[in-house]
Protein backbone atom coordinates (compact mmCIF):
# COMPACT_ATOMS: atom_id res chain seq x y z
CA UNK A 1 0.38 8.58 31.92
CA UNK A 2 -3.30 8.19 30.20
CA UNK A 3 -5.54 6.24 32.17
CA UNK A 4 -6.26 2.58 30.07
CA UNK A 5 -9.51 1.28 29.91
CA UNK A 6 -9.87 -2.50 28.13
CA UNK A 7 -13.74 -3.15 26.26
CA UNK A 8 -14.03 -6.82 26.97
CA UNK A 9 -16.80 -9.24 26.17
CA UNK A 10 -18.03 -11.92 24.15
CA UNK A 11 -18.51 -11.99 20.26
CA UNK A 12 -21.05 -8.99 19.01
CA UNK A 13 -21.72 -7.74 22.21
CA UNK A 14 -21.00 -4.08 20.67
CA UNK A 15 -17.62 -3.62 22.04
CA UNK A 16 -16.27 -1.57 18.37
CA UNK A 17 -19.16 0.27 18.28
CA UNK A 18 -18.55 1.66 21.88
CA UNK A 19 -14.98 2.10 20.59
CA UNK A 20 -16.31 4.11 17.76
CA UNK A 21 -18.51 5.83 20.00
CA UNK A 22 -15.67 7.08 22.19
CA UNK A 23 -12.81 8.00 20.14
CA UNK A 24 -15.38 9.70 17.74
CA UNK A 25 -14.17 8.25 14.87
CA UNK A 26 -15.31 4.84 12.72
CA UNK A 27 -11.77 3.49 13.69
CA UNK A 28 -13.05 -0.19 13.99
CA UNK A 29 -14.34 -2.43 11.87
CA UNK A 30 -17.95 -3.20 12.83
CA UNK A 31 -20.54 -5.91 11.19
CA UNK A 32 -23.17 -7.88 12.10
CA UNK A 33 -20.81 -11.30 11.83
CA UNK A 34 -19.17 -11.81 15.35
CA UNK A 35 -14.94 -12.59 15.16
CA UNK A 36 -14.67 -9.12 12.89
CA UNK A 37 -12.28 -7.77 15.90
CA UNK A 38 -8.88 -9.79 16.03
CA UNK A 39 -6.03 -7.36 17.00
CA UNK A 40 -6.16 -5.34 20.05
CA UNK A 41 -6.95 -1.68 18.85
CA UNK A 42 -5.89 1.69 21.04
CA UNK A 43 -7.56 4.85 20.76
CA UNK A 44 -7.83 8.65 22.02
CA UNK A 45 -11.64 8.57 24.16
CA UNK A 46 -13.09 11.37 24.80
CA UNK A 47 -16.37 11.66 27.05
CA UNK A 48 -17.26 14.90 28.39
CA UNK A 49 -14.31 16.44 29.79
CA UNK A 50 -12.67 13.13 30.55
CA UNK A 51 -9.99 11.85 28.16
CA UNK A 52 -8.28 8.37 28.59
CA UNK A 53 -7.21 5.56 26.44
CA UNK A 54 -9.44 2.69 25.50
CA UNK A 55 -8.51 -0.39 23.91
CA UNK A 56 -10.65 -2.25 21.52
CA UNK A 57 -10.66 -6.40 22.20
CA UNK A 58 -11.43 -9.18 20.46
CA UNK A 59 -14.27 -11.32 22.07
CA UNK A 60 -13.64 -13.47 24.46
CA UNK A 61 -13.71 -17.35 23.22
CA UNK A 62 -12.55 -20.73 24.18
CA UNK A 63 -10.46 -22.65 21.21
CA UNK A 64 -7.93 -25.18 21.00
CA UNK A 65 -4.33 -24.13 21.84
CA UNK A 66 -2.09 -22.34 19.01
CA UNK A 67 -5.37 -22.14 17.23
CA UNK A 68 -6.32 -18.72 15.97
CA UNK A 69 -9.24 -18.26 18.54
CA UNK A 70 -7.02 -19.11 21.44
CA UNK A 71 -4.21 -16.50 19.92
CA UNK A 72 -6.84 -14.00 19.50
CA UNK A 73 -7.84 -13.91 23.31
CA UNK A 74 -4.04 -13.88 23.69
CA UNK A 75 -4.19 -10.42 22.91
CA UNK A 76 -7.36 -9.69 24.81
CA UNK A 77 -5.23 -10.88 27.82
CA UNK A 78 -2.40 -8.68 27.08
CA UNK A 79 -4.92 -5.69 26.89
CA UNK A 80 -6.58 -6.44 30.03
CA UNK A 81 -2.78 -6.56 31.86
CA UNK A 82 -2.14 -3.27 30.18
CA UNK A 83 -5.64 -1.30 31.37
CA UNK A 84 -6.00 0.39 34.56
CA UNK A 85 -9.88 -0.63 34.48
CA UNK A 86 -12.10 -2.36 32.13
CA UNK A 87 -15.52 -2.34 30.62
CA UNK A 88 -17.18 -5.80 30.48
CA UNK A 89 -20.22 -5.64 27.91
CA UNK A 90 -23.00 -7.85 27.42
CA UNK A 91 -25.65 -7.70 25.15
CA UNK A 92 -29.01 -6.65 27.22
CA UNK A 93 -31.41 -7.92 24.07
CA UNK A 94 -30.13 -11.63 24.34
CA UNK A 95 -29.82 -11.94 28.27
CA UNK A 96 -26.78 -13.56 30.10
CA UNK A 97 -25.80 -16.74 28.77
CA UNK A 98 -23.18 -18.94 29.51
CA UNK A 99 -19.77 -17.33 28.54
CA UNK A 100 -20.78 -14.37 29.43
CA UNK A 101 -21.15 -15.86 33.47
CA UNK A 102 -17.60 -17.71 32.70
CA UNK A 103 -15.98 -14.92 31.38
CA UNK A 104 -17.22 -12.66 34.28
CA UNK A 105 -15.29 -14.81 36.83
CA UNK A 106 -12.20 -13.78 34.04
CA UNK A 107 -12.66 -10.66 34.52
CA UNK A 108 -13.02 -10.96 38.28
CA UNK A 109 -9.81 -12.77 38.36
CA UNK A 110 -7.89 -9.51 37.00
CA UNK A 111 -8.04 -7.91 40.02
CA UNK A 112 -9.03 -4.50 38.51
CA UNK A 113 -12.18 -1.97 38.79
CA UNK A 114 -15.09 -3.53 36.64
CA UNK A 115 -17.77 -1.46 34.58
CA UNK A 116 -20.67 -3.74 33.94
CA UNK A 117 -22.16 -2.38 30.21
CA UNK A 118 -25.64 -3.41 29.43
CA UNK A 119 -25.56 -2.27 25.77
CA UNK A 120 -28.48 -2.34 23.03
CA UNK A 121 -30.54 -1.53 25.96
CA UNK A 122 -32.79 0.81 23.96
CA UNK A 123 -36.72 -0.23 23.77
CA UNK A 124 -38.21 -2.66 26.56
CA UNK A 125 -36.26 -5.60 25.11
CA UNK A 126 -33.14 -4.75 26.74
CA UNK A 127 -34.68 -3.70 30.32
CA UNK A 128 -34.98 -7.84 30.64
CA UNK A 129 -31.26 -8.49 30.54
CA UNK A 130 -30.46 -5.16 32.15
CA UNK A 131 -31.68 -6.64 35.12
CA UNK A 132 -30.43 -9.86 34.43
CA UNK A 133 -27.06 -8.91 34.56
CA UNK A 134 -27.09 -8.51 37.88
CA UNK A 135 -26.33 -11.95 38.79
CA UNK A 136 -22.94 -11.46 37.06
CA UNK A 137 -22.46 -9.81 40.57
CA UNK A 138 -20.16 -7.08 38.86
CA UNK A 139 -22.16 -4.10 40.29
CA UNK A 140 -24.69 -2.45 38.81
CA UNK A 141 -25.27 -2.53 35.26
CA UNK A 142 -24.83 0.61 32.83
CA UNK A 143 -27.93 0.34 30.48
CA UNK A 144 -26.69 1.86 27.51
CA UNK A 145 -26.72 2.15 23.43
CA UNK A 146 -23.47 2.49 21.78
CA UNK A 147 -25.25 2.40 18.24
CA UNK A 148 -27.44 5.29 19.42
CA UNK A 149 -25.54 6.93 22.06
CA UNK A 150 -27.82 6.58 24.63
CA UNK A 151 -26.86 6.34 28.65
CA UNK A 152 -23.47 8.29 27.60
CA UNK A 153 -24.12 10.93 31.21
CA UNK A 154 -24.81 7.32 33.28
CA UNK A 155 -21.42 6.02 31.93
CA UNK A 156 -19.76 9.10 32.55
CA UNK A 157 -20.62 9.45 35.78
CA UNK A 158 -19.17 5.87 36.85
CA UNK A 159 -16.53 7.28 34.86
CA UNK A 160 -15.54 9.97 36.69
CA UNK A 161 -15.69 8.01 40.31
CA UNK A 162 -13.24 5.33 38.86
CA UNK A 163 -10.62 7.46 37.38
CA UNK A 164 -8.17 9.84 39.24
CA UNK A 165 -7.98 13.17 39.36
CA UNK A 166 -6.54 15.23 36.52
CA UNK A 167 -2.67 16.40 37.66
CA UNK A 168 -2.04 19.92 35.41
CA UNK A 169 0.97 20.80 34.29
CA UNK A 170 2.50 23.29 35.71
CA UNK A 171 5.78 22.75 33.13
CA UNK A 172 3.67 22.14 30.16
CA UNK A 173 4.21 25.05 27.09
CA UNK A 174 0.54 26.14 25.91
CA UNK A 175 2.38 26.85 22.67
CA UNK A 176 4.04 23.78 22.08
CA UNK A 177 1.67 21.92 19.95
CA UNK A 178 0.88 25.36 17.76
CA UNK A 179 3.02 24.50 14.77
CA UNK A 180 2.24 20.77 13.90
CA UNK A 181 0.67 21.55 10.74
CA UNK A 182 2.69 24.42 10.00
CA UNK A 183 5.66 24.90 7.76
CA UNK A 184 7.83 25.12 10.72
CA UNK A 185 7.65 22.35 12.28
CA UNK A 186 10.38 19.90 13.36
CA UNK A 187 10.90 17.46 10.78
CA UNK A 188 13.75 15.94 12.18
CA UNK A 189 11.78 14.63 15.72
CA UNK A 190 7.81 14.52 14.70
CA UNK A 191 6.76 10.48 14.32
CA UNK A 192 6.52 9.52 10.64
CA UNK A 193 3.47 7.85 9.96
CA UNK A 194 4.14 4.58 7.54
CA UNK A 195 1.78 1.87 6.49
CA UNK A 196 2.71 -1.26 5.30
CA UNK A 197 0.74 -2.45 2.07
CA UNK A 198 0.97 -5.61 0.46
CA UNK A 199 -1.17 -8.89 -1.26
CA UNK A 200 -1.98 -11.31 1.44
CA UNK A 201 0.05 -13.29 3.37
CA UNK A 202 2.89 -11.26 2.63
CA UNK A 203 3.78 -10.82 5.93
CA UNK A 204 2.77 -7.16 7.45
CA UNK A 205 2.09 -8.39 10.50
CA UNK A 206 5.33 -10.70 11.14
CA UNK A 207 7.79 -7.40 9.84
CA UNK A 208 6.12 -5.11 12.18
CA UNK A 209 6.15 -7.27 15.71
CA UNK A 210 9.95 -8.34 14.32
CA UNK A 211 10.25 -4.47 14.50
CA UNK A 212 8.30 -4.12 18.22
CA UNK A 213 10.01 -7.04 19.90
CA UNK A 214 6.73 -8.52 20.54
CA UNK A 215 4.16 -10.84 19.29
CA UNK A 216 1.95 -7.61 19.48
CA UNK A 217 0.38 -8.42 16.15
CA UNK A 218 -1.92 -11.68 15.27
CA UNK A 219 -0.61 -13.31 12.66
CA UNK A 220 -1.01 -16.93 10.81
CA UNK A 221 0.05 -18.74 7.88
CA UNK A 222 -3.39 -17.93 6.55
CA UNK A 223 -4.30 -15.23 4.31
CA UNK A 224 -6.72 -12.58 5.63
CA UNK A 225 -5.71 -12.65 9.41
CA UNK A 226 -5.57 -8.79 9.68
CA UNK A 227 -8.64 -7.18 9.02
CA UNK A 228 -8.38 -3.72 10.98
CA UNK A 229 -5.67 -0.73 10.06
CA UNK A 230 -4.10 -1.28 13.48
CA UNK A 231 -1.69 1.56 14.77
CA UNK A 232 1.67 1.05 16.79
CA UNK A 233 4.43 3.05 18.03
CA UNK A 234 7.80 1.57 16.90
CA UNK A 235 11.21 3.45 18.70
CA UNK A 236 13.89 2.51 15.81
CA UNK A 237 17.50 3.99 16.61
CA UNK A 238 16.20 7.26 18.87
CA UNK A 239 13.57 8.20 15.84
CA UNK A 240 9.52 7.45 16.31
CA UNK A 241 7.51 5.96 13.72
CA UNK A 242 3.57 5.58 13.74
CA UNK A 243 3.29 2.32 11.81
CA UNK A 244 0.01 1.04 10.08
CA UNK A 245 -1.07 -2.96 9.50
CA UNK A 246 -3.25 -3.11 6.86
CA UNK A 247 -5.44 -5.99 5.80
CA UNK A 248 -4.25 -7.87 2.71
CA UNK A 249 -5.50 -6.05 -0.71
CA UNK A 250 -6.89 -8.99 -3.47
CA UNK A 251 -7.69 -7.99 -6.90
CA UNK A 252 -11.09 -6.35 -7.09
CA UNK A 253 -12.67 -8.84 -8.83
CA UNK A 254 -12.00 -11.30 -5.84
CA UNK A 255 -13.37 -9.16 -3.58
CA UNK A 256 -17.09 -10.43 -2.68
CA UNK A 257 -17.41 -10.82 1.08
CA UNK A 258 -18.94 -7.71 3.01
CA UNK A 259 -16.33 -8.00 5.44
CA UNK A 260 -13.57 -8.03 3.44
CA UNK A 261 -14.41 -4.53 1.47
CA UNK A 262 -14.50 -3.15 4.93
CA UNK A 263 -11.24 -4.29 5.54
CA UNK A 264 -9.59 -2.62 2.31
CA UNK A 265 -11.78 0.44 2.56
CA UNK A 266 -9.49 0.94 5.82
CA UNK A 267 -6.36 -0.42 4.26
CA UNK A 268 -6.97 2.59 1.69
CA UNK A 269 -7.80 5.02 4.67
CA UNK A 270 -4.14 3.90 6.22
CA UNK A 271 -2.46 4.87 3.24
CA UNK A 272 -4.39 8.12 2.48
CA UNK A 273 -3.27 9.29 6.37
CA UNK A 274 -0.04 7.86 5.99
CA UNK A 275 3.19 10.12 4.94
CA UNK A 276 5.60 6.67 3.77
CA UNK A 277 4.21 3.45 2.54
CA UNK A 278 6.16 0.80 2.29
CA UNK A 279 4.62 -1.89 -0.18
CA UNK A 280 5.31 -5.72 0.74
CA UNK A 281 5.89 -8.46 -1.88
CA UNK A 282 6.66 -12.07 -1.32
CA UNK A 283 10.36 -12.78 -3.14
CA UNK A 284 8.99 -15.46 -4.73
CA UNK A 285 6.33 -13.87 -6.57
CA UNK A 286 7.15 -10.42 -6.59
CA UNK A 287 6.35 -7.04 -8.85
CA UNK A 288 2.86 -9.31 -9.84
CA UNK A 289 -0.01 -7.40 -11.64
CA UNK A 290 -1.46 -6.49 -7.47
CA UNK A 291 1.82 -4.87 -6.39
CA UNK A 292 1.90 -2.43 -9.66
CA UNK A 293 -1.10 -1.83 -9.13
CA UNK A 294 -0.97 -1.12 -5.28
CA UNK A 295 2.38 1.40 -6.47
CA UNK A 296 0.23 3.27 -8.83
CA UNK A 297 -2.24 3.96 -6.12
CA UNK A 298 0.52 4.79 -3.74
CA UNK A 299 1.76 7.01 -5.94
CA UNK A 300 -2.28 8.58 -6.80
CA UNK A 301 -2.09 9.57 -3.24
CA UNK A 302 0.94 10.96 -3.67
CA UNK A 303 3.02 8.97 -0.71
CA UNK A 304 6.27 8.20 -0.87
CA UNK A 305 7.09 4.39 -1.48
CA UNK A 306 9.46 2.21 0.05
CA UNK A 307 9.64 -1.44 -1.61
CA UNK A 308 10.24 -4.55 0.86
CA UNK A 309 10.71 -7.83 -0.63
CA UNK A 310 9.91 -9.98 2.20
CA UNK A 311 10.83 -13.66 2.62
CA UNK A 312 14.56 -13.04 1.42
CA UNK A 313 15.75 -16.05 3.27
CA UNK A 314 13.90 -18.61 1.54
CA UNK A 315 15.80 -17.35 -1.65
CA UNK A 316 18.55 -18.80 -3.39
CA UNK A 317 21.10 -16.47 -2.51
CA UNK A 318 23.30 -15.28 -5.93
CA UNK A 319 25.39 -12.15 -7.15
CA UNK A 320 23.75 -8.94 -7.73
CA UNK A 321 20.68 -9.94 -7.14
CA UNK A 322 19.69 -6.74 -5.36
CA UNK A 323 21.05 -4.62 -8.14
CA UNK A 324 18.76 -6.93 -10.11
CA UNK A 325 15.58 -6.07 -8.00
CA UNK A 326 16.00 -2.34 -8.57
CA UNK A 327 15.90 -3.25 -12.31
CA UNK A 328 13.37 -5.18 -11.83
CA UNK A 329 11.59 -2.31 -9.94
CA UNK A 330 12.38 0.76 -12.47
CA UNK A 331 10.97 -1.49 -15.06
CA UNK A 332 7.75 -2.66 -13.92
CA UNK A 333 6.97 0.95 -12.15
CA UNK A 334 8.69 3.89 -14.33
CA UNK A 335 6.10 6.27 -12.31
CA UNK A 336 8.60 6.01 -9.20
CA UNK A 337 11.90 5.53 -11.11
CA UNK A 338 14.38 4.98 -8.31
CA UNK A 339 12.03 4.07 -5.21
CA UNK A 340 14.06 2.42 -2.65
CA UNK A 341 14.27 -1.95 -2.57
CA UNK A 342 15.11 -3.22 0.24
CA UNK A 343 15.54 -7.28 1.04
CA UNK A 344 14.17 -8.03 4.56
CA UNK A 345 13.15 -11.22 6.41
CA UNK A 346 10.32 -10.27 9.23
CA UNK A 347 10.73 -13.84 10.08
CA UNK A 348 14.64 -13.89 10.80
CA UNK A 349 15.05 -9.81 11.11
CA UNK A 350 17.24 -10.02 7.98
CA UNK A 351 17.74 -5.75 6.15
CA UNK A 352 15.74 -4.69 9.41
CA UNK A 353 18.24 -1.62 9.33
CA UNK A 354 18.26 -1.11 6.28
CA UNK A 355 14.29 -0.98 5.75
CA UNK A 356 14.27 2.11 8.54
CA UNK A 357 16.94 3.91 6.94
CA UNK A 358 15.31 3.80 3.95
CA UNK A 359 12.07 4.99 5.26
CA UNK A 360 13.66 8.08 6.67
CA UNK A 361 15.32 8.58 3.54
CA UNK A 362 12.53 8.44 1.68
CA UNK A 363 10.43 10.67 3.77
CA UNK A 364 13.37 13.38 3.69
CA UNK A 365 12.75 13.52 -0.07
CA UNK A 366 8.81 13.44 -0.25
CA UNK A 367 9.82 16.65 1.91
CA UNK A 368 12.23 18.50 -0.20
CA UNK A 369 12.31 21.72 -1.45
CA UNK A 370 14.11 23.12 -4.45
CA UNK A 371 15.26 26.76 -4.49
CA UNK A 372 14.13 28.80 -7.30
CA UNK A 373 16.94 30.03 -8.82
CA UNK A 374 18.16 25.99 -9.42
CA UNK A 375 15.21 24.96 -10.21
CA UNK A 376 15.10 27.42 -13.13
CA UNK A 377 18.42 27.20 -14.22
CA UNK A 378 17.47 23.35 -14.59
CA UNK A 379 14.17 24.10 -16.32
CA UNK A 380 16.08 26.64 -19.01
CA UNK A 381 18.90 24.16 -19.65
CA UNK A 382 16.07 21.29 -19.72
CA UNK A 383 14.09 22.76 -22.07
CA UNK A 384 16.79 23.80 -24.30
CA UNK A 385 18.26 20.21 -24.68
CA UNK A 386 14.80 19.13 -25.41
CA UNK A 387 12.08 22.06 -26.50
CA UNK A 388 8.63 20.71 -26.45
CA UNK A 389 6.85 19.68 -29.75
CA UNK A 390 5.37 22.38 -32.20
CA UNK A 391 1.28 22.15 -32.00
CA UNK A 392 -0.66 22.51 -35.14
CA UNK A 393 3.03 24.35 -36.21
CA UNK A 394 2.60 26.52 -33.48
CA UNK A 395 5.79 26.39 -30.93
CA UNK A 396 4.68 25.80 -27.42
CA UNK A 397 6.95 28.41 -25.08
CA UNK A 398 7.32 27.41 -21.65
CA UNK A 399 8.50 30.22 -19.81
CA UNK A 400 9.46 29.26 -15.61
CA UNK A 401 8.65 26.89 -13.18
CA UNK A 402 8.16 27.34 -9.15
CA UNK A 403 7.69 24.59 -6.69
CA UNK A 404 4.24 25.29 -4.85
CA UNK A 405 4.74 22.75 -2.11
CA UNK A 406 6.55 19.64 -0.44
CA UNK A 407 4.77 16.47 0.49
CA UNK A 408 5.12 15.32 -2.60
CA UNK A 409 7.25 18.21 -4.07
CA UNK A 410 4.59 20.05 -6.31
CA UNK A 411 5.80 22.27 -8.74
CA UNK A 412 4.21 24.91 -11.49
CA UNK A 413 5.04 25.22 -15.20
CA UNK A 414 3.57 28.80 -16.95
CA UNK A 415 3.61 28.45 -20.09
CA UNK A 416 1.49 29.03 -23.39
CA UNK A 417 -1.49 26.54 -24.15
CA UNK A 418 -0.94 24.45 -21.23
CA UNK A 419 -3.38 21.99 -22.67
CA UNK A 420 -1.39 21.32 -25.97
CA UNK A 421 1.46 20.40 -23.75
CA UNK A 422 1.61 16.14 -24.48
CA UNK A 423 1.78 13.93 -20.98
CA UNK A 424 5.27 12.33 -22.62
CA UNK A 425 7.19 16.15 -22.15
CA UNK A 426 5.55 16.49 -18.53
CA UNK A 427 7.04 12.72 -18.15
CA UNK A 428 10.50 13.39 -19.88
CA UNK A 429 10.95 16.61 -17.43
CA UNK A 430 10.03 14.57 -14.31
CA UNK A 431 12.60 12.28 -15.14
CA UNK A 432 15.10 14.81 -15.64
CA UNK A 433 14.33 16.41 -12.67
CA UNK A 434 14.37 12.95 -10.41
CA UNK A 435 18.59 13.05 -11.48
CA UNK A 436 19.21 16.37 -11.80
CA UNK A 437 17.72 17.19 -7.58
CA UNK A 438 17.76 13.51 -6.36
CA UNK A 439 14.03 13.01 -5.93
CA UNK A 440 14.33 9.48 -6.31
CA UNK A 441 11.22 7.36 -6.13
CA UNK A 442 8.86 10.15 -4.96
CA UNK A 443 5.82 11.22 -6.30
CA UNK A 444 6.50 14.45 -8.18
CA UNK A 445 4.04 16.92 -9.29
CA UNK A 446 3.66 18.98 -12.17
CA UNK A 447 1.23 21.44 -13.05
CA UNK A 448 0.59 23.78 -16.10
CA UNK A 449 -0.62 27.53 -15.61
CA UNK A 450 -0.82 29.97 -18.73
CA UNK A 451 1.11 33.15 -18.24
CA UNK A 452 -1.31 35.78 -17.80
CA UNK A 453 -1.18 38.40 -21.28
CA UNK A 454 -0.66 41.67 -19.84
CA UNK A 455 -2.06 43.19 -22.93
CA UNK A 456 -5.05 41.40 -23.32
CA UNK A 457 -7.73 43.72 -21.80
CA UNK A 458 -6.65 46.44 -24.47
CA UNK A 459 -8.29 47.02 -27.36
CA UNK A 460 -6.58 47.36 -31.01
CA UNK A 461 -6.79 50.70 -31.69
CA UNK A 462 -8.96 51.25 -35.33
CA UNK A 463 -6.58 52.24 -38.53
């Protein structure tokens, strides 16, 4: 098992950026504004030759019980129980103050090894409460600069006394890992990697601890709790899924505060690493202008979409209305004719099942491949029910098609003057393709190549 290390501190002490700095990544959220860290956040660190897992806080703070403050050091807590050792960080420019001695004696009270971090301790301003942080009585200080990476070999060092020596592998398969981007590899077994998408306050957050067990999310009946794309590893039914909370996405126009563009910068960055999205809308205001809008960019990035209307138990419950939903849904968002629609509750656990199942299925499709020979016996019989338009009364002769690639199925057209051919054919033979393979809801595309005249490089001979 990874050795777990827990950044603690106050408020804008630096603790993302050292997160940053460690997994090598911008994974957090950082600003100048203190509070921007709410969720615990897990990474891959990497210093030198040591690897171990670190675990991004939120800053420690005092606040009135059930209040968001005192749920957001709930989950500081949990990450402290969780880490083998932790790295308590002050800031060396502004000196020790107050919570920084109380929450010392916190992090004495854990009972586990303590690396004192002096960080912004570049320039003579931080020597001052370098030193200072002595009287913490947590050891000796690491004077370091996560911004600048600066007293990285001093860290490492303390590093490599506090954790345990590496145990190889003996067992282990050097060629185990070789295929994971490859054509080969085990579809069945590999984690899928979903994010969940929605408006906010449509409740991400709730649907994804309902799936853990846990309350290993923060969540509250206001809008804009998440702010960070924050990862988790959900077991469902003996398969693994890598699931994403994203920060709620407003209309752009809404969008003013510096911290909140941050947020849906890495809501988009979820979705563009994700392989299944599944898009979140409130029952009682569902397929609104947001959620088309958040499907057609699902569907830009071609990822597969799986539609939760959340809240289903504070609906009026009535006959067929899930067969009207998926009207409702192949109306408002003809681009993904036939995405899935599930009902859930993340509240009361309600279509749980049926969510997962879904996901899988979905992510089966967005992996399909076609033979050739069907594919073109579709295509002939296609195009003969329906030939394309005549151009300037010149016929347009599409002669085969060839899928290039899964994830989203990809596929080729040659033909002649691929750019007379009009968007409606390319959309009339998607649509016939969704039935005629079962490619429901699943981005699908289509590409025109001209057909290559083998007797254009000769000349006409002269009468």
């Amino acid at each position: 098992m990874s050795f777990t290390i827990a950044i603690i501190g106050r408020p804008n002490v630096g603790k993302s950026t050292l997160f940053n700095r460690l997994v090598g990544q911008k994974l957090a959220l950082v600003d100048d504004q203190p509070g921007v860290t709410r969720d615990r956040r897990e990474g891959a660190a990497r210093l030198g030759d040591l690897e171990f897992t670190i675990i991004d806080t939120a800053g420690l703070d005092e606040g009135p019980r059930g209040s968001l403050t005192a749920r957001m050091q709930e989950q500081t807590e949990a990450a402290i129980a969780s880490a083998d050792a932790l790295m308590f960080v002050i800031d060396a420019r502004m000196g020790l103050t107050p919570n920084d001695r109380a929450f010392a004696d916190f992090a004495r009270r854990a009972d586990k090894p303590v690396l004192l971090l002096a960080n912004k301790s570049e320039g003579k301003h931080g020597e001052a409460g370098a030193m200072e942080s002595y009287a913490l009585g947590l050891g000796d200080p690491i004077p370091i600069s996560a911004e600048h990476g600066e007293g990285l070999s001093d860290l490492y060092d303390a590093l490599r006394d506090l954790m345990p020596e590496p145990v190889e592998d003996e067992d282990e398969d050097p060629d185990a890992f070789e295929n994971v981007d490859g054509v080969d590899e085990n579809l069945s077994t590999r984690a899928i990697r979903v994010a969940v998408l929605g408006r906010p306050n449509a409740g991400k957050s709730t649907l994804i601890n309902r799936l853990l067990g846990e309350e290993r999310l923060l969540t509250s009946p206001e809008a804009g709790t998440t702010r960070d794309s924050i990862a988790v590893d959900v077991m469902w039914k003996g398969r693994e899924f890598r699931v994403f909370d994203t920060a709620g996405l407003r209309r752009r126009s809404r969008i003013e505060d510096k911290l909140e563009k941050l947020s849906v910068s890495d809501a988009l960055r979820a979705v563009r690493f994700a392989e299944v999205v599944v898009l979140m809308m409130d029952s009682q205001n569902r397929f609104e202008e947001q959620d088309l809008r958040l499907a057609d960019l699902i569907e830009r990035e071609g990822r597969a979409l799986v539609i939760a209307v959340n809240k289903w138990d504070l609906m009026d419950r009535a006959p067929n209305q899930i067969a009207r939903l998926r009207e409702d849904a192949d109306h408002w968002l003809p681009q993904v004719r036939g995405a899935p629609v599930v009902a859930v509750s993340g509240m009361m656990g309600e279509g749980i099942d049926r969510l997962m199942s879904a996901i899988e299925d979905a992510y089966a499709v967005w992996n399909r491949r076609v033979p050739t020979a069907a594919l073109n016996r579709w295509f002939e019989q296609a195009v003969q029910n329906n030939p394309p338009p005549a151009v300037s009364g010149r016929r347009l002769k599409l002669n085969y098609i060839t899928q290039t690639k899964a994830r989203p199925p990809s596929f080729v057209v040659f033909c002649s003057r691929a750019d007379a051919v009009p968007e409606s054919y390319l959309r009339y033979l998607t649509n016939s393709m969704r039935g005629a393979f079962e490619l429901p809801g699943t981005p699908i595309r289509i590409t025109l190549r001209e057909k290559a005249n083998p007797f254009a490089h000769k000349r006409k001979r002269k009468s």
